[in-house]
N, C-alpha and C. Protein backbone atom coordinates (compact mmCIF):
# COMPACT_ATOMS: atom_id res chain seq x y z
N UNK A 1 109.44 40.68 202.68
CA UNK A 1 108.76 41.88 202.40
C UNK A 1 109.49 42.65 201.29
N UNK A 2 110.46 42.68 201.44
CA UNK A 2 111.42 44.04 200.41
C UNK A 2 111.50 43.17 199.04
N UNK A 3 111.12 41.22 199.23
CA UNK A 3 110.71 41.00 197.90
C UNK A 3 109.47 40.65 197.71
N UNK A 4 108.66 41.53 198.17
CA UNK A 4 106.99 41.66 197.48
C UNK A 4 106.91 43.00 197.14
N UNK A 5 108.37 43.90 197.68
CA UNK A 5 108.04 44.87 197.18
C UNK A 5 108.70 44.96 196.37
N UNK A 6 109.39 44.58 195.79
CA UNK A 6 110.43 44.76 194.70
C UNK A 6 109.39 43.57 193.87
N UNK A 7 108.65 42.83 193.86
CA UNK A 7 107.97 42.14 192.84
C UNK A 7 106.67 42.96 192.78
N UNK A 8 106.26 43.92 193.66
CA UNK A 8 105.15 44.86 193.31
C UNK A 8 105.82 46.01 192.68
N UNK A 9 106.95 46.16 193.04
CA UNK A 9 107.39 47.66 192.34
C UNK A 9 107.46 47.10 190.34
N UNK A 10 108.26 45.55 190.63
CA UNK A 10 108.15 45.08 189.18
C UNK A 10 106.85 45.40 188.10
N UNK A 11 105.75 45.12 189.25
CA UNK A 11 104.41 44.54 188.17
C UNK A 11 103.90 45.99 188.30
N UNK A 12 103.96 47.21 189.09
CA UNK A 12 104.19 48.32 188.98
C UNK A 12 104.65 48.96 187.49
N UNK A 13 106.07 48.26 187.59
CA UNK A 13 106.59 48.76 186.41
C UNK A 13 105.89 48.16 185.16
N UNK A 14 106.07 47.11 185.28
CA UNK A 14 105.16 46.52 183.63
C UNK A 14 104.03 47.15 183.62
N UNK A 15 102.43 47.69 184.79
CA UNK A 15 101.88 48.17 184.24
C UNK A 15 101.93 49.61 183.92
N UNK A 16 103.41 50.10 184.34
CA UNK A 16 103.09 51.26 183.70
C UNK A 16 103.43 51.06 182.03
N UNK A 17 104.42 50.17 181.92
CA UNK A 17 104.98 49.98 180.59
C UNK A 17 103.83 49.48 179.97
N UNK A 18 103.23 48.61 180.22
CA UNK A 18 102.01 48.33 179.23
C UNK A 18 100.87 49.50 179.23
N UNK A 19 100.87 50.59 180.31
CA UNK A 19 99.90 51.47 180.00
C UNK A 19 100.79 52.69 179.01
N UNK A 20 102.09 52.71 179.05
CA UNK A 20 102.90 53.68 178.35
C UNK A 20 102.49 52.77 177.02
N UNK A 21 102.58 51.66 176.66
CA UNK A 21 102.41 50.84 175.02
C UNK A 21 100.89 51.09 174.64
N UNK A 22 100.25 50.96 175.70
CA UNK A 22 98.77 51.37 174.87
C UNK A 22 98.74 52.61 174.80
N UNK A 23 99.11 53.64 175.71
CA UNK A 23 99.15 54.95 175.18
C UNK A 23 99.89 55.51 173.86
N UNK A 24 101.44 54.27 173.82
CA UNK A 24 101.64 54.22 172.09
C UNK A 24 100.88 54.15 171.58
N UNK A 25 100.75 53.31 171.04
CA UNK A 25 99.43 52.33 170.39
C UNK A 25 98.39 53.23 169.85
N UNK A 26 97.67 53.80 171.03
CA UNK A 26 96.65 54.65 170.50
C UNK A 26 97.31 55.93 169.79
N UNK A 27 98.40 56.52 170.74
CA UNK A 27 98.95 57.49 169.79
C UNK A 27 99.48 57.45 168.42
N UNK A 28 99.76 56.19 167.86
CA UNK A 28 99.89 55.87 166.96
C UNK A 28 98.78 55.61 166.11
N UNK A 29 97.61 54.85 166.38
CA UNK A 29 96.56 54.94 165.72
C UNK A 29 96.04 55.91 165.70
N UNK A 30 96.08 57.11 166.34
CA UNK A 30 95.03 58.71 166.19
C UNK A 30 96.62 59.12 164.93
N UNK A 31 97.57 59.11 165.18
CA UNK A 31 98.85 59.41 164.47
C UNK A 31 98.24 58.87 162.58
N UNK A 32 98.56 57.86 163.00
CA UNK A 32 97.44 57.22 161.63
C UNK A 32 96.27 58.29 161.19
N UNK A 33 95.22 57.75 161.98
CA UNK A 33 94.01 58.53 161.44
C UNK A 33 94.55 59.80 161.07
N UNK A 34 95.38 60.88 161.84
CA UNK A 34 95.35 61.71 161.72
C UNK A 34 96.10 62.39 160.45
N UNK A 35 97.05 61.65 159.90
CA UNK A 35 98.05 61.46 158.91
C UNK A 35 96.82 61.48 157.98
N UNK A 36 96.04 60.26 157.96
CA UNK A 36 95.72 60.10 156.70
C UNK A 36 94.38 60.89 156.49
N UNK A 37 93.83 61.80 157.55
CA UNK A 37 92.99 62.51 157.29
C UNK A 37 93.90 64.08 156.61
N UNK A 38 94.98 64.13 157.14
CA UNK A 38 95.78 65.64 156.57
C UNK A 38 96.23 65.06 155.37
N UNK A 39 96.75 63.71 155.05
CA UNK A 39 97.08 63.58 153.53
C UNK A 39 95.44 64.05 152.31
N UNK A 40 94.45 63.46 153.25
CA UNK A 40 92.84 63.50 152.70
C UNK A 40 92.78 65.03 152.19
N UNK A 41 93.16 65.78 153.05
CA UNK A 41 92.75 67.23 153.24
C UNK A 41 93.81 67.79 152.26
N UNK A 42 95.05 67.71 152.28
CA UNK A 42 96.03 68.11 151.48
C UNK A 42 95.58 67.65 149.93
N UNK A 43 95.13 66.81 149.91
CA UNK A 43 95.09 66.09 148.25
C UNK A 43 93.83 66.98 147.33
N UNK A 44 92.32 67.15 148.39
CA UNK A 44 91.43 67.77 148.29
C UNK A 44 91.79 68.97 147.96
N UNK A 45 92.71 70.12 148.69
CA UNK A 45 92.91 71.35 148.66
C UNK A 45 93.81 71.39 147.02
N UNK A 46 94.73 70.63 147.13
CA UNK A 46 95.44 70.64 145.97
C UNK A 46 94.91 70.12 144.96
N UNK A 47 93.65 69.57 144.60
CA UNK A 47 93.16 69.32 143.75
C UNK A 47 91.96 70.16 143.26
N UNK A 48 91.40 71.08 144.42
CA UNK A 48 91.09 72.43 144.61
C UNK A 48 91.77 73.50 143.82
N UNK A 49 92.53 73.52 144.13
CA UNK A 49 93.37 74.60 143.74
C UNK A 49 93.88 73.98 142.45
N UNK A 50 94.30 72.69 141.94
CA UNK A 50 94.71 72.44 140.42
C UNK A 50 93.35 72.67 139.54
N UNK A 51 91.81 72.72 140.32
CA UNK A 51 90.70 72.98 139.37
C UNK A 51 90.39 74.40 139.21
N UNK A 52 91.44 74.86 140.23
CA UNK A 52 90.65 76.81 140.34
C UNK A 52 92.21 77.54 139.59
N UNK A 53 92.92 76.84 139.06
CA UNK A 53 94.12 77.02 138.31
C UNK A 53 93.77 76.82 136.64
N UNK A 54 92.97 75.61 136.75
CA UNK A 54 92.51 75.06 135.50
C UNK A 54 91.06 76.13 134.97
N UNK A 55 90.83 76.34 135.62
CA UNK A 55 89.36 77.22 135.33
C UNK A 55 89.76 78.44 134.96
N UNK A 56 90.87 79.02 135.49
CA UNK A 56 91.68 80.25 135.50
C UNK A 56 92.40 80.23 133.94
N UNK A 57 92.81 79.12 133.92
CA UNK A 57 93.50 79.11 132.54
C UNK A 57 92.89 79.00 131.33
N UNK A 58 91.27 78.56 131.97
CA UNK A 58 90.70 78.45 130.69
C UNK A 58 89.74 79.74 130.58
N UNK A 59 89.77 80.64 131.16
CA UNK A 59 88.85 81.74 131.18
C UNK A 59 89.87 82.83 130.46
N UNK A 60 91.48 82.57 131.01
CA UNK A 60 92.08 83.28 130.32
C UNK A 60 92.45 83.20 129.09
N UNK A 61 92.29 81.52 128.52
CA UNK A 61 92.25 81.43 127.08
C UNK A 61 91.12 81.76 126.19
N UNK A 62 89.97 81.52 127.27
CA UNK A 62 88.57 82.05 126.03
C UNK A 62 88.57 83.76 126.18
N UNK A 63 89.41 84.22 126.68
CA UNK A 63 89.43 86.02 126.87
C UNK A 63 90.52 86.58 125.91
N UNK A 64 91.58 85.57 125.24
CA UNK A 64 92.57 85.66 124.69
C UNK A 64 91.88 85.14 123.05
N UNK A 65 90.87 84.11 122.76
CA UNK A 65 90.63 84.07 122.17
C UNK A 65 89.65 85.06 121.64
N UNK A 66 88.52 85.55 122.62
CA UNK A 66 87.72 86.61 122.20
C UNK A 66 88.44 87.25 121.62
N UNK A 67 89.26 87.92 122.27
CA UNK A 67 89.96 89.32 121.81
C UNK A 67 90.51 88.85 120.67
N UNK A 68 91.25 87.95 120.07
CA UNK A 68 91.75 87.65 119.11
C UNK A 68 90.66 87.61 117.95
N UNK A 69 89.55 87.19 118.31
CA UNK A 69 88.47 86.65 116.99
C UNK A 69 88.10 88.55 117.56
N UNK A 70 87.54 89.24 117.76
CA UNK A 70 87.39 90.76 117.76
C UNK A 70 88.48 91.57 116.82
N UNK A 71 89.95 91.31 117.14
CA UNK A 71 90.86 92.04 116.57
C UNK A 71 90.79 91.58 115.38
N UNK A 72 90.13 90.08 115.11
CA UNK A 72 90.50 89.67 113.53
C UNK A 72 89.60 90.47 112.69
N UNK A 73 88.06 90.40 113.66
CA UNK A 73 86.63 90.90 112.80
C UNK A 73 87.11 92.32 112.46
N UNK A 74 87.46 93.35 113.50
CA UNK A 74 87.73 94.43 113.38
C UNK A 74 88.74 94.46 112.15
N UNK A 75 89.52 94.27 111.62
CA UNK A 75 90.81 93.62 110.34
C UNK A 75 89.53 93.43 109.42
N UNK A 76 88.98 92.72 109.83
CA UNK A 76 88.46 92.48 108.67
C UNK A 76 87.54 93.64 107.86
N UNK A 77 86.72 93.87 109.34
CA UNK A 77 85.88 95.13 108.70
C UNK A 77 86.50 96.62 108.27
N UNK A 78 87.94 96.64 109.00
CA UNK A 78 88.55 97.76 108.02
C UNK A 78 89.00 97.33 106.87
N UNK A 79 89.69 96.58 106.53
CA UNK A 79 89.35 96.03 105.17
C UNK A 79 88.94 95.97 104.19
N UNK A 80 87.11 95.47 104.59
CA UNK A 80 86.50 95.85 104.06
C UNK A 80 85.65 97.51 103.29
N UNK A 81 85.77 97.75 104.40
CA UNK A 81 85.87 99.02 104.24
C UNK A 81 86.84 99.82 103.55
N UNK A 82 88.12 99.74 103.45
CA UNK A 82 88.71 100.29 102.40
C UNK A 82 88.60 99.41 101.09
N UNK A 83 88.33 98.20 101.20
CA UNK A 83 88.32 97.91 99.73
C UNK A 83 86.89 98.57 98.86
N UNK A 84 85.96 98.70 99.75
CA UNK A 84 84.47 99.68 99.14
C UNK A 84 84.92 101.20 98.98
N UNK A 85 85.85 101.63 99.81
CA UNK A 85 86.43 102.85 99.52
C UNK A 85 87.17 103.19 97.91
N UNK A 86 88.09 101.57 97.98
CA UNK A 86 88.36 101.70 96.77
C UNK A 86 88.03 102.08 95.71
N UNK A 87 86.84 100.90 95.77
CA UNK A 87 85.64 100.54 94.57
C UNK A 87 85.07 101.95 94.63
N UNK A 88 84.71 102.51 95.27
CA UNK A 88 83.70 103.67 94.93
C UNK A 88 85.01 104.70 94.85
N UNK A 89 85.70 104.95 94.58
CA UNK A 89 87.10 105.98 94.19
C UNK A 89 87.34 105.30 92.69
N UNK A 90 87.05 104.04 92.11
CA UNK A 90 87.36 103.43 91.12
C UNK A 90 86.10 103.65 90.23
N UNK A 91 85.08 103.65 90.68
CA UNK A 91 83.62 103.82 89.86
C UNK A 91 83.96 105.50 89.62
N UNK A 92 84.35 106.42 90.87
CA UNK A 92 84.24 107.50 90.48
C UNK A 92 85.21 108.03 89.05
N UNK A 93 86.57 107.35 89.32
CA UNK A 93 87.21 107.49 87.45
C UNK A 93 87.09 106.80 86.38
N UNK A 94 86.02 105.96 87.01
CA UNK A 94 85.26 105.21 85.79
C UNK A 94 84.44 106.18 85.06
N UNK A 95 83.36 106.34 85.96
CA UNK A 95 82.99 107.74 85.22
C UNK A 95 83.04 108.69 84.39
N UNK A 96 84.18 109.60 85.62
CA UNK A 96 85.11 110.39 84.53
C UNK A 96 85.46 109.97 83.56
N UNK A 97 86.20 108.40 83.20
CA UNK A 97 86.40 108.07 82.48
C UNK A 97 85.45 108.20 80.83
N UNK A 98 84.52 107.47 81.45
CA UNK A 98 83.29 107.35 80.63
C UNK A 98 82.69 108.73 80.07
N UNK A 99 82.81 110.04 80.94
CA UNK A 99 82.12 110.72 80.63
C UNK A 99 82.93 111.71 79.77
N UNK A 100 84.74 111.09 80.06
CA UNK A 100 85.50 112.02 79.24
C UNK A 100 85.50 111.27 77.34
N UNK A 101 85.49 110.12 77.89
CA UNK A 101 85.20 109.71 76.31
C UNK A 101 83.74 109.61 75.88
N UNK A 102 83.06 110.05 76.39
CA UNK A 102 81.69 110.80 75.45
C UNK A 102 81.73 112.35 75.31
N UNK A 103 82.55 112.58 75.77
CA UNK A 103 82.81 114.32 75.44
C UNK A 103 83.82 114.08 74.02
N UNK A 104 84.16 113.38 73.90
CA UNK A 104 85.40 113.10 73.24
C UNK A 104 84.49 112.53 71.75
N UNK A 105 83.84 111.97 72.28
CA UNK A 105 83.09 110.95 71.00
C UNK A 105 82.40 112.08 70.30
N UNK A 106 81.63 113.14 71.25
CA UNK A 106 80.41 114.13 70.72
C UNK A 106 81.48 115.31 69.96
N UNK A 107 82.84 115.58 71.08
CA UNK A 107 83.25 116.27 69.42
C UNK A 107 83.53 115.90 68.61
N UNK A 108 83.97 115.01 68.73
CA UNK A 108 84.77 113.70 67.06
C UNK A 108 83.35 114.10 66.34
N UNK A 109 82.06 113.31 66.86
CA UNK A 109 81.04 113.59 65.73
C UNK A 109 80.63 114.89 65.12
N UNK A 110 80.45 116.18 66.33
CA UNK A 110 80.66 117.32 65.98
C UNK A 110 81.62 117.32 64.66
N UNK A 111 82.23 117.23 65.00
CA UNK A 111 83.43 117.64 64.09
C UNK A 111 83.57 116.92 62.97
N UNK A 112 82.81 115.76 62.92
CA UNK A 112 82.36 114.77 61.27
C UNK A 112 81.20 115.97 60.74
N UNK A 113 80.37 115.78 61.08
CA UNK A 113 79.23 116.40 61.39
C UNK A 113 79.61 117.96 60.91
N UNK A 114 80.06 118.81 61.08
CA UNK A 114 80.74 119.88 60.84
C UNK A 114 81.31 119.41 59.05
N UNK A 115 81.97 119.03 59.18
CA UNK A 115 82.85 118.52 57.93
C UNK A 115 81.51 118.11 56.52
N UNK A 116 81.31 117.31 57.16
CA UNK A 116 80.19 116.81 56.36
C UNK A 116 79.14 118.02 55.89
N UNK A 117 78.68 118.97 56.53
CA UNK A 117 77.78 120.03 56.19
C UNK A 117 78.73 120.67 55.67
N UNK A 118 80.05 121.37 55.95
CA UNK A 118 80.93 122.21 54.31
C UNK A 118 80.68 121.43 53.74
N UNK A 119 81.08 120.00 53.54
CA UNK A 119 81.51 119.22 51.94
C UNK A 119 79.82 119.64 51.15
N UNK A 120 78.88 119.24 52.14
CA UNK A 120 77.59 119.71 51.28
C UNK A 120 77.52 120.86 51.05
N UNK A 121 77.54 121.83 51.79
CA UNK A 121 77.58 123.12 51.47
C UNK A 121 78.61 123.53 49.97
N UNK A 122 79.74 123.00 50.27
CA UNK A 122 80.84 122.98 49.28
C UNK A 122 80.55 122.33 47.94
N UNK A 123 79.85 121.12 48.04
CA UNK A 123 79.31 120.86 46.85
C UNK A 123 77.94 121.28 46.36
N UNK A 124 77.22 121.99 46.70
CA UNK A 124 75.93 122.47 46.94
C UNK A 124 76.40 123.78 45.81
N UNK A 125 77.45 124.54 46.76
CA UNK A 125 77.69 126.17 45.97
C UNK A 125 78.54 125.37 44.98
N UNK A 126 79.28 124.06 43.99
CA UNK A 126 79.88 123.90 43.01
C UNK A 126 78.59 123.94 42.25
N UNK A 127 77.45 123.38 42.51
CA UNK A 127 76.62 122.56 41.56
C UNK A 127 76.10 123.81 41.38
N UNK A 128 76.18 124.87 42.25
CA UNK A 128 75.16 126.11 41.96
C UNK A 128 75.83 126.87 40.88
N UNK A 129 77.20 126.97 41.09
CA UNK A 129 77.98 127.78 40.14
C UNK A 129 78.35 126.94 38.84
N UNK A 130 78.39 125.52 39.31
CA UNK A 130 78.31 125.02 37.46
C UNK A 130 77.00 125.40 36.83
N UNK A 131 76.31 124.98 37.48
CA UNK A 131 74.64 124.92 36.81
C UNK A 131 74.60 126.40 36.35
N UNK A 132 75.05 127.32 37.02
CA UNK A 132 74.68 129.21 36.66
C UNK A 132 75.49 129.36 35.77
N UNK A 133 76.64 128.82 35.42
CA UNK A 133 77.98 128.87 34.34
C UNK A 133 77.24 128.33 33.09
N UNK A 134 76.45 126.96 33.11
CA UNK A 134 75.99 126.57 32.40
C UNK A 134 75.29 126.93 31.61
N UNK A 135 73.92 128.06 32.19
CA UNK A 135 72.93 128.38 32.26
C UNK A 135 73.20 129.82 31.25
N UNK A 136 74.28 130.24 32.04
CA UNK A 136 74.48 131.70 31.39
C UNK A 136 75.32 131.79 30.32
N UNK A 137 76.12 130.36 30.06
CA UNK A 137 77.17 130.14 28.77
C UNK A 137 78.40 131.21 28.93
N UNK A 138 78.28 131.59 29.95
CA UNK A 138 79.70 132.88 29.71
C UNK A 138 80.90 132.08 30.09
N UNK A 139 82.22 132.62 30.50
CA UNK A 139 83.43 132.02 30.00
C UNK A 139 83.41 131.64 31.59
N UNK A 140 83.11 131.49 32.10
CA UNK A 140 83.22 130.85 33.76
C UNK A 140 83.42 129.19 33.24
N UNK A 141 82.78 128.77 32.42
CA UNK A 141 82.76 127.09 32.38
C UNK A 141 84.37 126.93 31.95
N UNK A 142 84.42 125.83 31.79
CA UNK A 142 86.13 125.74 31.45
C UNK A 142 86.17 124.39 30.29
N UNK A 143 85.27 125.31 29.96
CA UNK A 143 85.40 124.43 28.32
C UNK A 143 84.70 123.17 27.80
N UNK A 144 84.07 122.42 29.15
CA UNK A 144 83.23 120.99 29.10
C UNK A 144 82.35 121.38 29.83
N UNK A 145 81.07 120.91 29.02
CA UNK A 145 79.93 120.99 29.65
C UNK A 145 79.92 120.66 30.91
N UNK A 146 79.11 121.42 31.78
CA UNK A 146 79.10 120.67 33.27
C UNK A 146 77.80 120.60 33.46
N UNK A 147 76.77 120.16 32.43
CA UNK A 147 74.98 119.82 32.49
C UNK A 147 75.22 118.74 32.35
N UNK A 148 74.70 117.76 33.42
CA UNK A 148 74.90 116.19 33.38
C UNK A 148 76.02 115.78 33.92
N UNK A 149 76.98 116.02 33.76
CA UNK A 149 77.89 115.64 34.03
C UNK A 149 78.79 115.40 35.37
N UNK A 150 77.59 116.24 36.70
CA UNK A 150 77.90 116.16 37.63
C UNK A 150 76.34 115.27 38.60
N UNK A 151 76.42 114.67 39.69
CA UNK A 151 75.14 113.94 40.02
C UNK A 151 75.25 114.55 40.90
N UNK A 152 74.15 114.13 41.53
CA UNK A 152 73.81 115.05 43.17
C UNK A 152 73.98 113.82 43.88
N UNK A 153 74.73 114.03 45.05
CA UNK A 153 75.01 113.16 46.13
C UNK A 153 74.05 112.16 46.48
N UNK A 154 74.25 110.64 46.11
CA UNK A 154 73.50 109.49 46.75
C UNK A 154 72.79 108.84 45.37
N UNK A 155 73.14 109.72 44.16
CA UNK A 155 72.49 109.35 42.95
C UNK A 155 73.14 108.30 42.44
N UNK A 156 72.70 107.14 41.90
CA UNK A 156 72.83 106.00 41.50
C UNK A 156 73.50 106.17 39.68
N UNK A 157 74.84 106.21 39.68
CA UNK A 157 75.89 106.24 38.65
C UNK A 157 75.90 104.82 38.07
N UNK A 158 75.47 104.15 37.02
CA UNK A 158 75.71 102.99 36.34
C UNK A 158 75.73 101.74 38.05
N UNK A 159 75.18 101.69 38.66
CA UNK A 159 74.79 100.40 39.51
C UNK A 159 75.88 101.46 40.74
N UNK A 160 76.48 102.66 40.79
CA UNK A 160 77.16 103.29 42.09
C UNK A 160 77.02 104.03 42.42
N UNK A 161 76.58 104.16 43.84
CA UNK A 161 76.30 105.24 44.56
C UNK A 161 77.16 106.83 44.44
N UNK A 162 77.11 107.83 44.00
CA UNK A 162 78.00 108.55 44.03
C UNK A 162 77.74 109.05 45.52
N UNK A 163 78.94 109.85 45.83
CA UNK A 163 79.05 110.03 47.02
C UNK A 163 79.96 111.83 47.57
């Protein structure tokens, strides 16, 4: 008896040991599954998160670029703007310019113009006072006839204009 019970306590023991190995066993295979469903889940999240990193970086580069192509346009359009500032500050002493040398030109001619009416005038009252010297023979002449001898301005002297 005490060895059927010691050969039942044996097969006792093996089946607990073989029910402790399949309870390995399976714990090891859910261990498995379960591993490789949290590696599944870990890889997903982190590849999650490397696309919501990547999306992030690229929203912050097209916001970095906006602003950059804005700050350039803005550059540019002040720029522009002072260079039309220029131009129209440059037309305006053009102007002046222009309008100081036609003030300039109209007295120059004035002032030919002026000149030119004494010299006629001036030769106008010679021809009057030779011609009356002439006329009256008194001692005003200075000794040579002055009938003929003087032309009136623009008169054609042997092939020359007198002048």
């Amino acid at each position: 008896k005490s060895r059927d019970v010691a050969i039942q306590l044996v097969k006792d023991r093996e089946a607990q040991i073989q029910l402790s190995q399949d309870k390995l066993s399976r714990a090891e295979q859910t261990f498995k599954v379960e591993n490789a469903q949290l590696k599944s889940k870990l890889l997903q999240q982190n590849e999650q998160k490397l696309k919501d990193m990547e999306s992030t970086i690229a929203q912050r580069l097209q916001q970095e670029a906006d602003k950059v192509r804005k700050e350039s346009t803005k550059r540019l359009e002040e720029e522009k703007l002072r260079s039309q500032e220029a131009v129209e500050r440059e037309k305006i002493k053009m102007r002046k310019l222009v309008k100081a040398l036609a003030e300039r030109e109209k007295k120059a001619a004035a002032t030919v113009e002026k000149k030119r009416k004494e010299e006629l005038k001036k030769k106008t009252r010679e021809a009057k006072l030779g011609s009356r010297t002439t006329i009256l023979g008194n001692s005003f002449s200075s000794g040579s006839s002055t009938v003929g001898s003087k032309k009136a301005i623009g008169a054609n002297v042997r092939g020359k204009t007198v002048k």
